[in-house]
C-alpha atoms as a PDB file:
ATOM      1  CA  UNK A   1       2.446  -1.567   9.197  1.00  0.00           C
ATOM      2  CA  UNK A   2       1.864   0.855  11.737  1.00  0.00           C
ATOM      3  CA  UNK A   3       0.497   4.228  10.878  1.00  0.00           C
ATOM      4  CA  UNK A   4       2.347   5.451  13.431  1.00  0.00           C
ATOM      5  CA  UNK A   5       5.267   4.553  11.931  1.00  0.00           C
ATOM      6  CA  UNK A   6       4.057   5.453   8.537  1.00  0.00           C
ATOM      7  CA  UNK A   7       3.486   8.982   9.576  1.00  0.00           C
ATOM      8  CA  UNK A   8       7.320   9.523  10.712  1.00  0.00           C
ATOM      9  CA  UNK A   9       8.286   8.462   6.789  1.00  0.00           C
ATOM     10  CA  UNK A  10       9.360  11.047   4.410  1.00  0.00           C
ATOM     11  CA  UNK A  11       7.043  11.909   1.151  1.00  0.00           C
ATOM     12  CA  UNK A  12       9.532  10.097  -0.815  1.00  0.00           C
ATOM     13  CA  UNK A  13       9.708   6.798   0.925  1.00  0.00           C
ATOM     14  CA  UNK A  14       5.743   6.589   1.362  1.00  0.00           C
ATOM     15  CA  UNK A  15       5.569   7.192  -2.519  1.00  0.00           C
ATOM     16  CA  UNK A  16       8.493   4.081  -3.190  1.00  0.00           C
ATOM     17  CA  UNK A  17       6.306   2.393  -0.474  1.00  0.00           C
ATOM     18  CA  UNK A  18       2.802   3.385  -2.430  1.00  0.00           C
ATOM     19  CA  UNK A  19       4.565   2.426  -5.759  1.00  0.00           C
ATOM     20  CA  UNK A  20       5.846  -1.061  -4.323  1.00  0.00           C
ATOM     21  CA  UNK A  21       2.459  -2.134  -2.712  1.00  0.00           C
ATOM     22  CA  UNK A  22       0.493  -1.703  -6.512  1.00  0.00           C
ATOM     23  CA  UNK A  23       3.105  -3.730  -7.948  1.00  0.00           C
ATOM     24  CA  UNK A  24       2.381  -6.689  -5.355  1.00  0.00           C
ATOM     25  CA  UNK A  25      -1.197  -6.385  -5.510  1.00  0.00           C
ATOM     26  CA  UNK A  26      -1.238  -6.728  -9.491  1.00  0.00           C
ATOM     27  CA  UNK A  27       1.413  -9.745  -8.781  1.00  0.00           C
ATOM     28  CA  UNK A  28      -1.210 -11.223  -6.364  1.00  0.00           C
ATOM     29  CA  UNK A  29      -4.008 -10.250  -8.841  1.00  0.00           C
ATOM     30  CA  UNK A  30      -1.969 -12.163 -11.582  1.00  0.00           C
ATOM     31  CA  UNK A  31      -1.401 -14.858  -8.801  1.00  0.00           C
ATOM     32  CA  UNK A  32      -4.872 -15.414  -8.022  1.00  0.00           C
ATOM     33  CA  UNK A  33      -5.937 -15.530 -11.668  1.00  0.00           C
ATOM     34  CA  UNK A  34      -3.802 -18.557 -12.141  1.00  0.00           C
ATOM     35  CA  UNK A  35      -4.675 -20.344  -9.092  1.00  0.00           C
ATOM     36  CA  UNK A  36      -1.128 -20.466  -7.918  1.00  0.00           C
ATOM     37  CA  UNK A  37      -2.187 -18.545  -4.593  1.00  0.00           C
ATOM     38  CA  UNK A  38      -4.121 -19.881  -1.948  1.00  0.00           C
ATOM     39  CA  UNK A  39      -4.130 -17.548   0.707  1.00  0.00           C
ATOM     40  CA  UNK A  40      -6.163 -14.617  -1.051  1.00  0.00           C
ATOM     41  CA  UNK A  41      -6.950 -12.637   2.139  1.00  0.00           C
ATOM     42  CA  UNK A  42      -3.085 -11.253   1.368  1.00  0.00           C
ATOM     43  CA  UNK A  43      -4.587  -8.922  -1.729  1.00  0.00           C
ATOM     44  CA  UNK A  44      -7.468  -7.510   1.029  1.00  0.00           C
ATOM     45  CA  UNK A  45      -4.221  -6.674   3.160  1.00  0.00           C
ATOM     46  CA  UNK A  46      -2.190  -5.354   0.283  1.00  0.00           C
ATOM     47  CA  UNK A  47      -5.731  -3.481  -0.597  1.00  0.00           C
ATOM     48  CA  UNK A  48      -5.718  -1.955   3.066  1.00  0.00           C
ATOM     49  CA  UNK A  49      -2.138  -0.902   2.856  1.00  0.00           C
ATOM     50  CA  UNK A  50      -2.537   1.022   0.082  1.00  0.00           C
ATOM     51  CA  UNK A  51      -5.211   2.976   1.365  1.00  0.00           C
ATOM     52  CA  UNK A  52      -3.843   3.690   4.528  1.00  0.00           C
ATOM     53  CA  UNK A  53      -0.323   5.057   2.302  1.00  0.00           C
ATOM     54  CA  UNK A  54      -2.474   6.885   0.618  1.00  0.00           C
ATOM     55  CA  UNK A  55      -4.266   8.625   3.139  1.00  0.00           C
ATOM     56  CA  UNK A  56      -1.495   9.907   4.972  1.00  0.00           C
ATOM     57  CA  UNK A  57       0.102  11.295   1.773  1.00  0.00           C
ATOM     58  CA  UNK A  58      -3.038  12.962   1.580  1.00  0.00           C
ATOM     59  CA  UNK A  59      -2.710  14.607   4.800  1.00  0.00           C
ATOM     60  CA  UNK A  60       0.831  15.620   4.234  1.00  0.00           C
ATOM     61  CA  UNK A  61      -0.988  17.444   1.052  1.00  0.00           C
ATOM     62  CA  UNK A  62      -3.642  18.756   2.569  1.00  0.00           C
ATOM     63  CA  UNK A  63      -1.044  19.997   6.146  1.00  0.00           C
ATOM     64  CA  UNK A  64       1.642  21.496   3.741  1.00  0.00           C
ATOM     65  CA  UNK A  65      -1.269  24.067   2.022  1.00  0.00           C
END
């Protein structure tokens, strides 16, 4: 993901996007736990993703005010 692709995204699809990347991180989580995954630098990435969603929904907040 690019963020400057990210930034061009509506509220609504960064929040589906925000939503879907928890749900594969606790799958990964889940994954690990069970030893069923072996490449477990994919959760860091999922981690990183997440933050950088976050942080631009933050700066739509913050811009909007």
């Amino acid at each position: 993901m690019k963020n400057k692709d990210l930034r061009q995204k509506s509220r609504v699809e960064l929040e589906k996007m925000l939503k879907d990347l928890r749900a594969q991180l606790l799958e990964q989580r889940m994954a690990r736990v069970q030893s069923q995954i072996s490449k477990t630098h994919i959760a860091k990435k999922t981690k990183r993703d997440i933050a950088v969603v976050s942080t631009i929904l933050r700066e739509q907040d913050i811009s909007e005010k």
